[in-house]
C-alpha atoms as a PDB file:
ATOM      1  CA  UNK A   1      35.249  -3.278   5.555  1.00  0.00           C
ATOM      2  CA  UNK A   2      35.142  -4.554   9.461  1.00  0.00           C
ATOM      3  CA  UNK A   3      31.836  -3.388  11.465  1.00  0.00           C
ATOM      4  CA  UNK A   4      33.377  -1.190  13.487  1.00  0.00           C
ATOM      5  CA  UNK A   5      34.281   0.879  10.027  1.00  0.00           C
ATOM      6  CA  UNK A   6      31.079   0.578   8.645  1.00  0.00           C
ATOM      7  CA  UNK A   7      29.395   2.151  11.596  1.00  0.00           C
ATOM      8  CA  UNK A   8      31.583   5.560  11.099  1.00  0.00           C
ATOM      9  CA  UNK A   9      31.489   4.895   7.210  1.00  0.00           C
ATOM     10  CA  UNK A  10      30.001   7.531   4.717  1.00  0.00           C
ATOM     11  CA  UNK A  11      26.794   7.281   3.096  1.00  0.00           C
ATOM     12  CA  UNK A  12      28.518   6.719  -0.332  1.00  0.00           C
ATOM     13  CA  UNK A  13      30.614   3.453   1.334  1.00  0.00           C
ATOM     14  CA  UNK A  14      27.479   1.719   2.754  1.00  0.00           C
ATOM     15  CA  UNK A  15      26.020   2.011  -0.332  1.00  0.00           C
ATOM     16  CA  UNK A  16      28.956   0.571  -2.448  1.00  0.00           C
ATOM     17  CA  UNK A  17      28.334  -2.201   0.078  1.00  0.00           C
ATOM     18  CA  UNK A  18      25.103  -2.239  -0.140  1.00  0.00           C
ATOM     19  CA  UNK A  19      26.215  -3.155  -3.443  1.00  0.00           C
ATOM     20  CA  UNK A  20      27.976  -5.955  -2.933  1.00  0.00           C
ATOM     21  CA  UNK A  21      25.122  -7.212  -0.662  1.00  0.00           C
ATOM     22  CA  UNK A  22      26.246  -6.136   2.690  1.00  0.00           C
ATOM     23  CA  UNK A  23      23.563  -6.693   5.224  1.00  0.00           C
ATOM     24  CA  UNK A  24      25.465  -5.029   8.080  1.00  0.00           C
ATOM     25  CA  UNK A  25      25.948  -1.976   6.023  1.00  0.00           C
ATOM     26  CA  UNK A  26      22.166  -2.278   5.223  1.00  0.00           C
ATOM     27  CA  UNK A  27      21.208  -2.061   8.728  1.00  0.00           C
ATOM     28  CA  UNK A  28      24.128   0.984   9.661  1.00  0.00           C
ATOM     29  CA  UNK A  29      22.316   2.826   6.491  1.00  0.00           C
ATOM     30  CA  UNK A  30      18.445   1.949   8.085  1.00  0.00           C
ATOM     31  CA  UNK A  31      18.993   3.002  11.446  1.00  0.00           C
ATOM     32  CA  UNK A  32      21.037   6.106  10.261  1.00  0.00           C
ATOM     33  CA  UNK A  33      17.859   7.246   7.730  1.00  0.00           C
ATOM     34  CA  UNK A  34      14.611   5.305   9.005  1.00  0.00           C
ATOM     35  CA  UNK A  35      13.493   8.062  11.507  1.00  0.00           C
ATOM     36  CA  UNK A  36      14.132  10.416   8.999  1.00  0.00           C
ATOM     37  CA  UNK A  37      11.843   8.738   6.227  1.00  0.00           C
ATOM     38  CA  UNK A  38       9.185   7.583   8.608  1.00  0.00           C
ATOM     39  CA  UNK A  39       8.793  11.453   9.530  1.00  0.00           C
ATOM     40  CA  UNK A  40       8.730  12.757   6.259  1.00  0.00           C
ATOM     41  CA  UNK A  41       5.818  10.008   5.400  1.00  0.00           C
ATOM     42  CA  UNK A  42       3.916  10.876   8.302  1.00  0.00           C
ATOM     43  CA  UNK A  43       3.949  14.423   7.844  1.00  0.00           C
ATOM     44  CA  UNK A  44       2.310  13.804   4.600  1.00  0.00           C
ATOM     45  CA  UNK A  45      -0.007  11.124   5.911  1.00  0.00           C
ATOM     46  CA  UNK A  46      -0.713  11.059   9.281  1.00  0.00           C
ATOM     47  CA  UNK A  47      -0.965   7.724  10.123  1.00  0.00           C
ATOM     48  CA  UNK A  48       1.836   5.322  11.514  1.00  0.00           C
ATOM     49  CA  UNK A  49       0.945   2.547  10.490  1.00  0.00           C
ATOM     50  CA  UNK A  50       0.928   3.835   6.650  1.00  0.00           C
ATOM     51  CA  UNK A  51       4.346   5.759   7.571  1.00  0.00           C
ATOM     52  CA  UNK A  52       5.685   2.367   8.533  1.00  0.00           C
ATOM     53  CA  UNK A  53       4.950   1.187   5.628  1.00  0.00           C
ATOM     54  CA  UNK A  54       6.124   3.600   3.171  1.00  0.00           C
ATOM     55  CA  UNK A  55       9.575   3.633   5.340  1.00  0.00           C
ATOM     56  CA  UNK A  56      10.080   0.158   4.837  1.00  0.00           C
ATOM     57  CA  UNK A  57       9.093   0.043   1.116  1.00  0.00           C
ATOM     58  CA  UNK A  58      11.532   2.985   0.811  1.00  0.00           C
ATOM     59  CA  UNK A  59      13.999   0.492   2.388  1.00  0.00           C
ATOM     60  CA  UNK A  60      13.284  -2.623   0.446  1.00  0.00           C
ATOM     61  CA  UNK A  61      13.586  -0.263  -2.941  1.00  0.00           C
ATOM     62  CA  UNK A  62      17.044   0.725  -1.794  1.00  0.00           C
ATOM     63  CA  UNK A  63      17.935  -2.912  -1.107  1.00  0.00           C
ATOM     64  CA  UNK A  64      17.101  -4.370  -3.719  1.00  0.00           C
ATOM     65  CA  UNK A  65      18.099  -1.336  -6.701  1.00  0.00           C
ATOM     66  CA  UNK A  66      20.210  -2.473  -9.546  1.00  0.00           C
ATOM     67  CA  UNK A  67      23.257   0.074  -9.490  1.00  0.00           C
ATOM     68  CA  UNK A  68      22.355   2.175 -12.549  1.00  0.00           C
ATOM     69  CA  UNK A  69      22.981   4.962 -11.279  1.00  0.00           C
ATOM     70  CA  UNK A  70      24.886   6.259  -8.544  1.00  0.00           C
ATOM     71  CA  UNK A  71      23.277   8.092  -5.218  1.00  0.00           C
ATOM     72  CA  UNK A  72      25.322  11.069  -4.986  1.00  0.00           C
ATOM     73  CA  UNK A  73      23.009  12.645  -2.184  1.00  0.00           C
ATOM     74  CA  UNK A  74      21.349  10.193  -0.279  1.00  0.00           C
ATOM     75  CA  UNK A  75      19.200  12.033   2.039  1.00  0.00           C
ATOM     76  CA  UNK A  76      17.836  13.912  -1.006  1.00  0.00           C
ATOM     77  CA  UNK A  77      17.462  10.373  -2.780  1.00  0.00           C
ATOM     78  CA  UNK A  78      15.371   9.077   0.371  1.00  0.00           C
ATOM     79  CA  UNK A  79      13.488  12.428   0.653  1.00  0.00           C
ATOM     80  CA  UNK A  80      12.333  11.919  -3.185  1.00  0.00           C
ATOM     81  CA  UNK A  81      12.019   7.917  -2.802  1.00  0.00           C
ATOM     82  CA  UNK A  82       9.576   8.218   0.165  1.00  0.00           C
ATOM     83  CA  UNK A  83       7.612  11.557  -1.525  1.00  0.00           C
ATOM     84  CA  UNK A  84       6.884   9.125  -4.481  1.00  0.00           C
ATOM     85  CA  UNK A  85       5.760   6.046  -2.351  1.00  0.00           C
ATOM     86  CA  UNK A  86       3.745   8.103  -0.118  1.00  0.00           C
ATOM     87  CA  UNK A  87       1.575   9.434  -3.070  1.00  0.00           C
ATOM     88  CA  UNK A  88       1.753   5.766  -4.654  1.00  0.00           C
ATOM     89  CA  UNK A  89       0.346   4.901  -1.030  1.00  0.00           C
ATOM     90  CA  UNK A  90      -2.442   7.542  -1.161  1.00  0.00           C
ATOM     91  CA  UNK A  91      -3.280   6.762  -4.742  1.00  0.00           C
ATOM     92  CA  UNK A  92      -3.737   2.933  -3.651  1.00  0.00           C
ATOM     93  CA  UNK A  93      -6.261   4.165  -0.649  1.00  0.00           C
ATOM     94  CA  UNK A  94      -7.773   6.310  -2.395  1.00  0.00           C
ATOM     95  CA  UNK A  95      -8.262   2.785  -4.724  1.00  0.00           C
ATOM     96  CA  UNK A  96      -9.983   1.183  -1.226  1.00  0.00           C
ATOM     97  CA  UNK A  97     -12.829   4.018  -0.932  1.00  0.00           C
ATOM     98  CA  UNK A  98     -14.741   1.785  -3.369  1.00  0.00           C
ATOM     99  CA  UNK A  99     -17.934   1.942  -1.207  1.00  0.00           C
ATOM    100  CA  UNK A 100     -18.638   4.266   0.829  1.00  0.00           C
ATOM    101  CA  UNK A 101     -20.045   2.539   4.367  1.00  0.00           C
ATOM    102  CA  UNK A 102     -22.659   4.952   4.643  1.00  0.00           C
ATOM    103  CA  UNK A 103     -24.013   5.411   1.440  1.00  0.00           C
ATOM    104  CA  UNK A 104     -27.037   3.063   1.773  1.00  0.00           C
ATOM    105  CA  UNK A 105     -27.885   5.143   4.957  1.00  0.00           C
ATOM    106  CA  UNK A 106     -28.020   7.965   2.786  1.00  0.00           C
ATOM    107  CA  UNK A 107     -30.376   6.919  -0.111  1.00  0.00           C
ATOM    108  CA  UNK A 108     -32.595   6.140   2.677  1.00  0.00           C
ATOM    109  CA  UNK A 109     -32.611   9.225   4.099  1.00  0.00           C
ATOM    110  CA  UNK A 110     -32.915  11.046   0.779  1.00  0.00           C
ATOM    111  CA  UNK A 111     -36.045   8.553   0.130  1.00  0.00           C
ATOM    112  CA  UNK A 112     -34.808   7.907  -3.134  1.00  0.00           C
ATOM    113  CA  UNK A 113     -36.077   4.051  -3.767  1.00  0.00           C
ATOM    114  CA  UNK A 114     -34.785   3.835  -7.223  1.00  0.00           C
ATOM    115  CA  UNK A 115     -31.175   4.370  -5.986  1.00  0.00           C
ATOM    116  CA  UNK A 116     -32.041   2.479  -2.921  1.00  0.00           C
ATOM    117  CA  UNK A 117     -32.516  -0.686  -5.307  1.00  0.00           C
ATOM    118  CA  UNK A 118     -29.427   0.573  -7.672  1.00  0.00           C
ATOM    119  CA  UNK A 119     -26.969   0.676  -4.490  1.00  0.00           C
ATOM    120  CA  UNK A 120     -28.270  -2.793  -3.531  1.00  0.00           C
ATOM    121  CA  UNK A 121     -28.000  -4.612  -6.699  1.00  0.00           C
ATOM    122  CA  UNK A 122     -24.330  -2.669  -7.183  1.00  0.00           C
ATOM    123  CA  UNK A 123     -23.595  -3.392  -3.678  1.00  0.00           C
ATOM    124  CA  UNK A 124     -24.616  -7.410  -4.425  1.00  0.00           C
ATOM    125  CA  UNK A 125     -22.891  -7.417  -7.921  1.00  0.00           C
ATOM    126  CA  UNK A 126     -19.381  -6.562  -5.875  1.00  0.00           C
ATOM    127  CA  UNK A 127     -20.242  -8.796  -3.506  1.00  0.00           C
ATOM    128  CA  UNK A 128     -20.168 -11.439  -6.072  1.00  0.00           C
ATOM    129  CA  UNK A 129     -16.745 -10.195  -7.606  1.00  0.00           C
ATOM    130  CA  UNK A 130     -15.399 -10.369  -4.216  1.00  0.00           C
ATOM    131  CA  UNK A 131     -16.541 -13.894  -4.074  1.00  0.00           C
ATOM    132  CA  UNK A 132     -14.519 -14.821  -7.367  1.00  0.00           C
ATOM    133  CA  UNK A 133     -11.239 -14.231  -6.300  1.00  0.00           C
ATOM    134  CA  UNK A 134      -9.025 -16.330  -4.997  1.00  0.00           C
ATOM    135  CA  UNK A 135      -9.019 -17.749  -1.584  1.00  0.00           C
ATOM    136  CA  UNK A 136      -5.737 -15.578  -0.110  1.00  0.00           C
ATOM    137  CA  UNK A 137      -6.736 -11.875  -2.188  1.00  0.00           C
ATOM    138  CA  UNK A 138     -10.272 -12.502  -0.594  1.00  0.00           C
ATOM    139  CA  UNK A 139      -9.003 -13.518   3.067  1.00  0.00           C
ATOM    140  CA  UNK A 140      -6.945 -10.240   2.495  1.00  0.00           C
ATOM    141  CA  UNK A 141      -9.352  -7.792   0.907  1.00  0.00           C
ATOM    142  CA  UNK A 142     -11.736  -8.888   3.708  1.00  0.00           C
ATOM    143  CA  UNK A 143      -9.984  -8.501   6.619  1.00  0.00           C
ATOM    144  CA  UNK A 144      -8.469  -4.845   5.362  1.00  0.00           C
ATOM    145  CA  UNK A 145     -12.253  -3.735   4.240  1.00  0.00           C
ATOM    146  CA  UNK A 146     -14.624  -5.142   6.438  1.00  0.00           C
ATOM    147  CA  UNK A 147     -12.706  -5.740   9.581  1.00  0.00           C
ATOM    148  CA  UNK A 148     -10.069  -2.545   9.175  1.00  0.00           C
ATOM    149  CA  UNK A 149      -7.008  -4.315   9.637  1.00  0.00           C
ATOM    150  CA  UNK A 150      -4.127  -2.311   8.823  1.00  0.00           C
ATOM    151  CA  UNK A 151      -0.839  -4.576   6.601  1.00  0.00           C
ATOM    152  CA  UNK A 152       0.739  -5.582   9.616  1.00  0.00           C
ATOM    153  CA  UNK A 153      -2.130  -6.859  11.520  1.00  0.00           C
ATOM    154  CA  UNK A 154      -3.332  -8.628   8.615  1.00  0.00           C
ATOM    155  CA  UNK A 155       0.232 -10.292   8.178  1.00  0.00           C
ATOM    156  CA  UNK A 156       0.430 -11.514  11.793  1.00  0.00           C
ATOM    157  CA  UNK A 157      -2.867 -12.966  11.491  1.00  0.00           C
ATOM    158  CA  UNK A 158      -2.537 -14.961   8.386  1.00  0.00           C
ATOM    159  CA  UNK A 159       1.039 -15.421   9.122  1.00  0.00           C
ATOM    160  CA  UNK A 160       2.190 -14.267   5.940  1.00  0.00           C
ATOM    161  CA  UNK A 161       4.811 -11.264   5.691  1.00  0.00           C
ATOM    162  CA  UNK A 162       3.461  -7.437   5.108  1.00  0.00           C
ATOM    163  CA  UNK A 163       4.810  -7.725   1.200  1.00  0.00           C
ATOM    164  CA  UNK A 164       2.769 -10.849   0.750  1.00  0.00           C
ATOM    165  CA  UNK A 165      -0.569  -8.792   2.306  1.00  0.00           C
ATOM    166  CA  UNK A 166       0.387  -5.606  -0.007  1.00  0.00           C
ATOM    167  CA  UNK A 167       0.625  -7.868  -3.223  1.00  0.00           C
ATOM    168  CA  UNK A 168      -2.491  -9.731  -2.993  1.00  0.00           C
ATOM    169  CA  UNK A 169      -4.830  -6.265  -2.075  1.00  0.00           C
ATOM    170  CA  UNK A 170      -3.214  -4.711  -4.913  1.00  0.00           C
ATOM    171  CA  UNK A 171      -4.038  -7.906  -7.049  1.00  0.00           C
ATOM    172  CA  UNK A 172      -7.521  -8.252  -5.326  1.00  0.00           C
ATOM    173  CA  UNK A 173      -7.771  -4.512  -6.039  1.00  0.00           C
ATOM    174  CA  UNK A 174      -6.794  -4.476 -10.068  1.00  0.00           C
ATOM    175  CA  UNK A 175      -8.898  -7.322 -10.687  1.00  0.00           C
ATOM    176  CA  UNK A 176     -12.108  -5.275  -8.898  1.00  0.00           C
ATOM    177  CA  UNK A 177     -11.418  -2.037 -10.346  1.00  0.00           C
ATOM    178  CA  UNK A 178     -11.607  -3.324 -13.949  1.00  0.00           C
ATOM    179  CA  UNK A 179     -14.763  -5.365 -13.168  1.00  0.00           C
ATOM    180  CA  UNK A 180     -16.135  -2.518 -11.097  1.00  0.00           C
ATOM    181  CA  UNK A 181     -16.007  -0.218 -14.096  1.00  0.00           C
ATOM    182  CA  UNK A 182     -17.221  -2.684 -16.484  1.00  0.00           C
ATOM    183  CA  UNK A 183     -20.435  -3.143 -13.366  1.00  0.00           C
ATOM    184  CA  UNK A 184     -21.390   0.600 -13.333  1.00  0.00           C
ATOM    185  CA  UNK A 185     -21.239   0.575 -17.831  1.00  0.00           C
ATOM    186  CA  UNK A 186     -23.509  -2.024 -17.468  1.00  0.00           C
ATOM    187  CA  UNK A 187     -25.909  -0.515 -14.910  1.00  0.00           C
ATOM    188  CA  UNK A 188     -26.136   3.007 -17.040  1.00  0.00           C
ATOM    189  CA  UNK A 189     -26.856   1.292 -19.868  1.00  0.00           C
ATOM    190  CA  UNK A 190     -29.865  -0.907 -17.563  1.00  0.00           C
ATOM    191  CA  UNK A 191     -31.424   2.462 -16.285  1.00  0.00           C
ATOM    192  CA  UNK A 192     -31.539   3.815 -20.025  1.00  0.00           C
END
């Protein structure tokens, strides 16, 4: 199939080329559909940034999908593709709320010392699992957490691509929520 077909070509023959690998098909099929799934992310999210994101894992899924079974209706297929990555999405932030920034701020204004000395030997303890990691999941978990840099601007910085950045915080992120959980056993059991 020439270019000039695939432009005018039906959802159902870009994806047979898809198929077969076509990146010109690819990119008829992603600027036919990417408004459309960046919308439907951001109505759910409200921020670009994370819209962008979900859009282009939406994308890459559709690339790279073994063909085991057949997209009879695209748009719905995108529709329920980008649904499921945007609550993937909100599960994984929900995953980066692991401290609050101002919840030594309020133990001190409730005056409560022992909890005071609890969120300060918690807040030291994941200090210290944020130290073990490894040099890249750190850089990453860092500059996302304590600096707020969003994928992209974490990619351009460390000159890595926005996959790289989303691996290594959901590595970095794994690897603190098990120790996290197996931090807060251990202080119950201390204050017993």
């Amino acid at each position: 199939m020439g270019m000039d077909e695939l432009l005018h070509a039906s959802d159902q023959d870009l994806l047979a080329e898809i198929g077969r690998r076509n990146g010109f098909a690819f990119d008829v099929l992603y600027n036919r559909y990417w408004k459309d799934v960046f919308n439907i992310a951001y109505k759910r999210i409200r921020d670009t940034d994370l819209a962008q994101d979900v859009a282009q894992d939406v994308f890459v899924q559709l690339w790279t999908r073994e063909k085991v079974t057949p997209i009879d209706n695209l748009p719905g297929y995108l529709r329920i593709a980008t649904r499921n990555r945007v609550f993937k999405q909100i599960e994984k932030e929900s995953r980066y709320d692991l401290l609050p920034a101002d919840s030594e701020d309020q133990l001190q204004g409730y005056g409560l010392a022992d909890d005071h000395v609890l969120y300060k030997e918690f807040h030291a303890a994941f200090e210290a699992l944020t130290n073990t990691l490894p040099a890249q999941q750190q850089q990453v978990f860092r500059l996302r957490f304590q600096e707020g840099h969003n994928t992209q601007q974490i990619a351009e910085q460390l000159g890595i691509s926005e996959k790289t950045v989303r691996n290594q915080m959901g590595r970095a992120l794994s690897k603190l929520r098990s120790s996290i959980i197996l931090l807060q056993i251990a202080m119950i059991l201390t204050m017993k």
